[in-house]
Protein backbone atom coordinates (compact mmCIF):
# COMPACT_ATOMS: atom_id res chain seq x y z
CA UNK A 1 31.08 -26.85 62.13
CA UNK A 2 29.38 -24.17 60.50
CA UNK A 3 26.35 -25.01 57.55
CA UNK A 4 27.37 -22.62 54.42
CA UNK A 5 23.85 -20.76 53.67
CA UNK A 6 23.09 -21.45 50.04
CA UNK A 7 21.80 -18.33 48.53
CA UNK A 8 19.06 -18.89 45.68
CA UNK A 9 19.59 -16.75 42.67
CA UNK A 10 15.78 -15.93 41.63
CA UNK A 11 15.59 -16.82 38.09
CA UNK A 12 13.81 -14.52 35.72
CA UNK A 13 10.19 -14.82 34.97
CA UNK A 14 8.65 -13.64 31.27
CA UNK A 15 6.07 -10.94 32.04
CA UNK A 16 2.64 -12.06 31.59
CA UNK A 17 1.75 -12.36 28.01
CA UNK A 18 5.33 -11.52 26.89
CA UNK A 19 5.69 -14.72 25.21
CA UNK A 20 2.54 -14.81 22.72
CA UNK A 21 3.75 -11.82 21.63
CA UNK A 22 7.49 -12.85 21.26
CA UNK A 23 5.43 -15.57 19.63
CA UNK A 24 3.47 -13.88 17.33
CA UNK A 25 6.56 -11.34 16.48
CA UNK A 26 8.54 -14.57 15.33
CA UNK A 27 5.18 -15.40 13.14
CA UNK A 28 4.36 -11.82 11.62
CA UNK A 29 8.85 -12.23 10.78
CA UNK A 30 7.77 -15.61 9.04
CA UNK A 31 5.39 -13.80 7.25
CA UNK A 32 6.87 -10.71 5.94
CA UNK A 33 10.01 -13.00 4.51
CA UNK A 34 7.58 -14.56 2.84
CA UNK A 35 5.83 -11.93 1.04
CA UNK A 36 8.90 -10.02 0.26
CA UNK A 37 11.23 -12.69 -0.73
CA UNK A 38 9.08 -14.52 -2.86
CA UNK A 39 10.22 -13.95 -6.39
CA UNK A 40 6.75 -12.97 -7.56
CA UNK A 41 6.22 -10.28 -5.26
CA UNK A 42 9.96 -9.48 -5.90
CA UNK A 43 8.75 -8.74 -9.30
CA UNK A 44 6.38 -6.92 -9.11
CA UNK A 45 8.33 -4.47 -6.71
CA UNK A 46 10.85 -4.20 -9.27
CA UNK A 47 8.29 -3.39 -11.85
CA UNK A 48 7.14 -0.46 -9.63
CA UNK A 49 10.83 0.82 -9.11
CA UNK A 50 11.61 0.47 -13.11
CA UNK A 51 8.11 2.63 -13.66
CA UNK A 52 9.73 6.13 -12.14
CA UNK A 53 12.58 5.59 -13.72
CA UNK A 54 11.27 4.71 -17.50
CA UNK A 55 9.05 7.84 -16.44
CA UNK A 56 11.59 9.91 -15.79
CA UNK A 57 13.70 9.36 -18.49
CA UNK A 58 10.90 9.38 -21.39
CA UNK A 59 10.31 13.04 -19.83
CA UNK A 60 13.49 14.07 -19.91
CA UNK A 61 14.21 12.82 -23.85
CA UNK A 62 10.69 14.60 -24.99
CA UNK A 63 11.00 17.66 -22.61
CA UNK A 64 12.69 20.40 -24.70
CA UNK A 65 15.55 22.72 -23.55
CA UNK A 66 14.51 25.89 -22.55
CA UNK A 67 14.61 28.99 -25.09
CA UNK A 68 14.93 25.72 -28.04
CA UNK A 69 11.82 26.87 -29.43
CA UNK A 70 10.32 23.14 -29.35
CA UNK A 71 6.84 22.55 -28.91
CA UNK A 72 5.35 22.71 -25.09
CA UNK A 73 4.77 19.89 -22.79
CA UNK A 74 1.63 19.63 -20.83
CA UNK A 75 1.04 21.47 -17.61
CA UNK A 76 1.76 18.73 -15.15
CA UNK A 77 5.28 17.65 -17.52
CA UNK A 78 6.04 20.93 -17.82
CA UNK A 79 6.00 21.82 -13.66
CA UNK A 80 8.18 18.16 -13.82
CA UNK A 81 10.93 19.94 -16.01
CA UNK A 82 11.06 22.38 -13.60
CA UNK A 83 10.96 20.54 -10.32
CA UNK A 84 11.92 16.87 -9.96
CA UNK A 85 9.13 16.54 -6.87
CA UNK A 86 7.04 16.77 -9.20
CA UNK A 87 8.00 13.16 -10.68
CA UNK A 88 7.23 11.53 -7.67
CA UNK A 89 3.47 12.67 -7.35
CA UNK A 90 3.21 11.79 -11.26
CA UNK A 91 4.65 8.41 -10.73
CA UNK A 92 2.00 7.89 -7.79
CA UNK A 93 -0.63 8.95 -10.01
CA UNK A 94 -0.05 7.03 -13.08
CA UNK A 95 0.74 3.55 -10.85
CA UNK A 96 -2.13 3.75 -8.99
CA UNK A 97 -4.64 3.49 -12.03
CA UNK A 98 -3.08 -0.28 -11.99
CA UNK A 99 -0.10 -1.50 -11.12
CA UNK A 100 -0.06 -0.06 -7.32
CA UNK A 101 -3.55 -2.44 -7.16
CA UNK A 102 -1.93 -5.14 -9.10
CA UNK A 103 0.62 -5.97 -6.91
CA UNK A 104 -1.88 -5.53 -3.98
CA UNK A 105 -4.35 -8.05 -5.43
CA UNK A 106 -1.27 -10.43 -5.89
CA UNK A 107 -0.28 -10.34 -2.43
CA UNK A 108 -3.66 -10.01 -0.67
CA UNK A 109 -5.59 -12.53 -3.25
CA UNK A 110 -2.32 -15.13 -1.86
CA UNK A 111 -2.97 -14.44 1.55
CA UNK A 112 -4.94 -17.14 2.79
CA UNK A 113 -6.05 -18.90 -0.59
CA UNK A 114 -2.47 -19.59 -1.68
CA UNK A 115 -1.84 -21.34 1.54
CA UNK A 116 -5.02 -22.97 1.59
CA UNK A 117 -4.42 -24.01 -1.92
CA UNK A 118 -0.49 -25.48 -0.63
CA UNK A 119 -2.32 -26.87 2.04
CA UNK A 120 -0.19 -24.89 4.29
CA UNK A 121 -2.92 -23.47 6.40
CA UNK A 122 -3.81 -26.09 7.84
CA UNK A 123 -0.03 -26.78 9.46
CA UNK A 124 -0.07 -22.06 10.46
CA UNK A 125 -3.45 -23.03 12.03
CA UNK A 126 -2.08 -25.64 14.37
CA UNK A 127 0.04 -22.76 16.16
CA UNK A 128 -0.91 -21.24 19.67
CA UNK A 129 -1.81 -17.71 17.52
CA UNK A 130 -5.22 -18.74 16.38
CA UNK A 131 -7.44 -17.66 13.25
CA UNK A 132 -8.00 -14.57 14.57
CA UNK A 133 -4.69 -13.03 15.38
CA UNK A 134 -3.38 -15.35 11.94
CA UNK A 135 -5.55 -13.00 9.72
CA UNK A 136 -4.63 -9.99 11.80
CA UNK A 137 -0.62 -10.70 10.97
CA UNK A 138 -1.26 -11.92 7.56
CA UNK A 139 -3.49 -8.83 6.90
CA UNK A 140 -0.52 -6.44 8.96
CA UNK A 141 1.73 -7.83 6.32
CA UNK A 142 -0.53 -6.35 3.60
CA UNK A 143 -0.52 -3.14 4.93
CA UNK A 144 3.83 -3.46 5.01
CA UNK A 145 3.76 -4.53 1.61
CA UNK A 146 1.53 -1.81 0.90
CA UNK A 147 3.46 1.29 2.80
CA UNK A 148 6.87 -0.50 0.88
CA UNK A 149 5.73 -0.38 -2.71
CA UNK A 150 3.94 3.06 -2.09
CA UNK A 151 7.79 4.21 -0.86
CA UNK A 152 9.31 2.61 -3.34
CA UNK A 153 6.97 4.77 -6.14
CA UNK A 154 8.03 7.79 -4.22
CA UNK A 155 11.23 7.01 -3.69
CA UNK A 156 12.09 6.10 -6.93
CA UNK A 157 10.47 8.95 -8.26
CA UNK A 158 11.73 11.60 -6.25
CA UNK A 159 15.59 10.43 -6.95
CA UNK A 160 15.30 10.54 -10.32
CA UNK A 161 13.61 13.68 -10.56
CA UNK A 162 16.53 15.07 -8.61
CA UNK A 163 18.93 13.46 -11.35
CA UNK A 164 17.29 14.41 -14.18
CA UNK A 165 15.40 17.82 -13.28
CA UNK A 166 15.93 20.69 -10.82
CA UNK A 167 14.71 20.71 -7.35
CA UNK A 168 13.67 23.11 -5.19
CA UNK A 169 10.83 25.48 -3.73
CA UNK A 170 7.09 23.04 -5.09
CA UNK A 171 4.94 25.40 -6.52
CA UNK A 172 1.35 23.68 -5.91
CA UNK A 173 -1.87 23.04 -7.38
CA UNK A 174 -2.88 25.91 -5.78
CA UNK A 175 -0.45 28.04 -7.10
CA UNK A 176 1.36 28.97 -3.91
CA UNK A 177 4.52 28.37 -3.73
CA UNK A 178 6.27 26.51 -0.44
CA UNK A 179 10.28 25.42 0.56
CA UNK A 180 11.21 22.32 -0.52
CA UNK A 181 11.09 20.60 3.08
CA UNK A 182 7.42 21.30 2.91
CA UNK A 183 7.33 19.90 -0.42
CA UNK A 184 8.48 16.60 0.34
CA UNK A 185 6.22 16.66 4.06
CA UNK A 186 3.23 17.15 2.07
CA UNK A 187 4.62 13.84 -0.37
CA UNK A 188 5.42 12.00 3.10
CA UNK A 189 1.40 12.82 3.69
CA UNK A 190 0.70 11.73 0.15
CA UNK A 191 2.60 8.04 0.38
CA UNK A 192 1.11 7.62 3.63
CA UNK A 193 -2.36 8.65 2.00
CA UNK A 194 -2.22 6.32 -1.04
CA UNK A 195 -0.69 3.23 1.03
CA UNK A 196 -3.85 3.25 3.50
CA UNK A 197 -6.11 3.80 0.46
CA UNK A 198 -4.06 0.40 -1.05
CA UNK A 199 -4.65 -1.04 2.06
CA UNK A 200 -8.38 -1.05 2.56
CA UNK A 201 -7.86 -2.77 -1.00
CA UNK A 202 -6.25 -5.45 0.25
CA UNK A 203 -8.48 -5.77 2.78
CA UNK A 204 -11.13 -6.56 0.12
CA UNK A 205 -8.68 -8.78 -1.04
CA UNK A 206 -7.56 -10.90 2.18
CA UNK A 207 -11.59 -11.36 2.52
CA UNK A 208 -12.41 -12.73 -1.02
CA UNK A 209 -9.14 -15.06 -0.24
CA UNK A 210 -10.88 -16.52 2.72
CA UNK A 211 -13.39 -17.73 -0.01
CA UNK A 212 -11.34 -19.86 -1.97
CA UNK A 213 -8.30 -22.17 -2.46
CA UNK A 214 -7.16 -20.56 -5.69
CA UNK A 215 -5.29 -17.67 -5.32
CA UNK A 216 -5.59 -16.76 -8.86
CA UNK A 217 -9.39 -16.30 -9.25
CA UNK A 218 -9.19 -13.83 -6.09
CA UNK A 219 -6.58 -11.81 -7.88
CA UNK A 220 -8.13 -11.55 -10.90
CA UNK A 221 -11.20 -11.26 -9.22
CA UNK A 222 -10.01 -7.97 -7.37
CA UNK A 223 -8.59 -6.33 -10.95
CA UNK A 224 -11.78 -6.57 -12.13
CA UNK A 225 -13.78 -4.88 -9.30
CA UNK A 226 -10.73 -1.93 -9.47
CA UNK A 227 -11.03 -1.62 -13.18
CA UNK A 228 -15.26 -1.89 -12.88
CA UNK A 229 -14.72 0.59 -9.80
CA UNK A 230 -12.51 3.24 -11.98
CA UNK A 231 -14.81 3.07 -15.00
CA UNK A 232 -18.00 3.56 -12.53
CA UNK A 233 -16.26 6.45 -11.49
CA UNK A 234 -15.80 8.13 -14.69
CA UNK A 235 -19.62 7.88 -15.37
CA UNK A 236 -21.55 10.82 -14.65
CA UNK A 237 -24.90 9.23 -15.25
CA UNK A 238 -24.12 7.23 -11.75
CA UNK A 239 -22.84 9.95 -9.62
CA UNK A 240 -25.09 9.15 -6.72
CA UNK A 241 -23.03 5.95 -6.06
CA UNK A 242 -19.47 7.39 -6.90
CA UNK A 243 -18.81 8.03 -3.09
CA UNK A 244 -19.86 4.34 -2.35
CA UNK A 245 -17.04 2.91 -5.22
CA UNK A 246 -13.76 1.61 -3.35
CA UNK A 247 -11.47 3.89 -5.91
CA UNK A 248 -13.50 7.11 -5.53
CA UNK A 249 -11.13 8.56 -3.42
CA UNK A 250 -7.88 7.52 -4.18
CA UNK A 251 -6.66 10.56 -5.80
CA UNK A 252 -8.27 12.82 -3.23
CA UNK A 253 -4.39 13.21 -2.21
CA UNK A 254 -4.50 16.13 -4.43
CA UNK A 255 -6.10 18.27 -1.57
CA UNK A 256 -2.50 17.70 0.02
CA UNK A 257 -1.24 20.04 -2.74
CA UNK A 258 -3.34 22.86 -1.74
CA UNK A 259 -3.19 25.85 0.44
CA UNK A 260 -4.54 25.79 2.68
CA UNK A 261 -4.78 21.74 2.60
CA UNK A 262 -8.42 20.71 1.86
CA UNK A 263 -8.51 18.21 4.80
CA UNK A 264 -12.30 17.78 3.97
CA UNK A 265 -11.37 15.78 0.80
CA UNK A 266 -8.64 13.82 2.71
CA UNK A 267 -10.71 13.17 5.80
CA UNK A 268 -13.18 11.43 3.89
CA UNK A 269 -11.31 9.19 1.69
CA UNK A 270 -9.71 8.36 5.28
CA UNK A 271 -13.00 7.28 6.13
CA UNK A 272 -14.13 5.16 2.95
CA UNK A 273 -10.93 3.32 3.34
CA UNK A 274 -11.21 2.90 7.66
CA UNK A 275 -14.84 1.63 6.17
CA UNK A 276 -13.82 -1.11 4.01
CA UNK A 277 -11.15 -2.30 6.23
CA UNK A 278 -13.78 -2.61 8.83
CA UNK A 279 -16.73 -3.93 6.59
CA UNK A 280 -14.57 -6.80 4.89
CA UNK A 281 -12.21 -7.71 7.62
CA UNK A 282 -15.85 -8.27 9.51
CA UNK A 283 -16.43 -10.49 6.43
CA UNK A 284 -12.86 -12.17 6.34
CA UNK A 285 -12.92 -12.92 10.28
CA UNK A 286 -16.61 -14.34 10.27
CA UNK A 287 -15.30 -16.44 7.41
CA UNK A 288 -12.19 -17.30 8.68
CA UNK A 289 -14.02 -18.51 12.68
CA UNK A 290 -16.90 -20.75 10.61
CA UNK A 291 -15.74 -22.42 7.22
CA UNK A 292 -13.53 -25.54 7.21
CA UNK A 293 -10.59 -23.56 4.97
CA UNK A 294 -8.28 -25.98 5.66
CA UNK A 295 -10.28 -29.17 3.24
């Protein structure tokens, strides 16, 4: 009588490492739902989609019809009424004074003091992922959050200057003219600009949050610093430290609307910002490795 041979069907193994980061992709999913579906962040993204389009349509009411006779807009309103690209880069410009830093000091100021304050931190810290890689995914978030409300500025701006003004060849600050596709590249450039320069802002914030249990006093805390930072700016008397000021070079995205494009300008506000990330994430992950955060 014959013995059947059994043949062993090798079961799969997870490559090394594959599952703390199938972990750590299920936390940094957590994460992001809960940044973008809590209703005040919710808010304050619809704030920032209502601001192109109460832009938009205030230009379009005060902007007269050509050959009417009425007075002249400005420069900047006037090259709006006559390309809708235009609204997009003024939308950009006028949020980030505050609102583009208001709803990053929200989000980054409720990083880690808003749990802390919940007393949720303590539970996130019991995971295999560890302080360190918990402030790298809660400070990834940031920069998400940061890239989406930047887009949605742009976005928002951009369709309704196509709906309520021509589009077509941007005439820059420059005064050379370009097609439209390498309009909009340059405002791809621009978003992508303004989101990293909103990011090294939250990373000032996620580092004050690892200070504190109240959310609250970090946010406000981090309005105050922008608004100190802007009016610093504006000061002649204290030039020398203008390069030093963490909103110096937030509307350096100007050189993208140039030709040719000034990278100078660009590659050093690049720079400042890769500097503060680097500086207070430093601060935020010493703080976060020695101080009990969780009492």
């Amino acid at each position: 009588m014959s013995t059947a041979s059994v043949t062993e069907v090798p079961q799969s193994t997870p490559a090394p490492g594959a599952a703390p980061v199938r972990h750590w992709l299920r936390f940094f999913r957590s994460e992001l739902r809960n940044v973008f579906l809590r209703p005040r962040n919710l808010a304050l993204l619809a704030v920032l989609a209502g601001a192109p389009v109460f832009l938009g349509m205030v230009l379009r009411i005060n902007t007269p019809a050509p050959g009417s006779g009425g007075p002249g807009a400005g420069a900047f309103v006037g090259q709006i009424a006559g390309n809708g690209v235009f609204l997009s880069l003024f939308a950009i410009y006028v949020l980030l004074t505050v609102l583009l830093p208001l709803a990053v000091s929200v989000v980054s100021g409720d990083s880690v003091a808003g749990e802390a304050g919940l007393g949720t931190l303590r539970t996130l810290l019991t995971v295999p992922a560890g302080r360190t890689r918990l402030l790298a995914t809660k400070y990834a978030t940031i920069v998400v959050f940061c890239f989406a409300a930047t887009l949605i500025v742009a976005g928002l701006g951009l369709l309704v200057g196509a709906i309520f003004f021509p589009v077509g060849p941007v005439t820059l600050l420059s005064g050379d003219t370009v097609p439209l596709a390498d309009g909009l590249a340059r405002l791809a450039l621009i978003v992508c600009y303004v989101a990293l320069a909103m990011s090294a802002l939250g990373a000032i914030g996620i580092a004050l949050s690892t200070f504190t249990q109240h959310a609250i006093a970090v946010m406000a805390t981090l309005l105050v610093v922008v608004i100190i930072s802007e009016i610093l700016d504006a000061v002649s008397q204290v030039a020398a430290i203008h390069p030093y000021l963490p909103s110096h070079f937030w509307f350096s995205f100007d050189a993208l609307l140039r030709t040719p494009i000034a990278w100078s300008g660009v590659l050093h506000g690049l720079a400042s910002f890769a500097a503060y990330v680097v500086i207070f994430g430093v601060i935020a992950w010493a703080r976060m490795r020695r101080a009990d955060i969780t009492s």
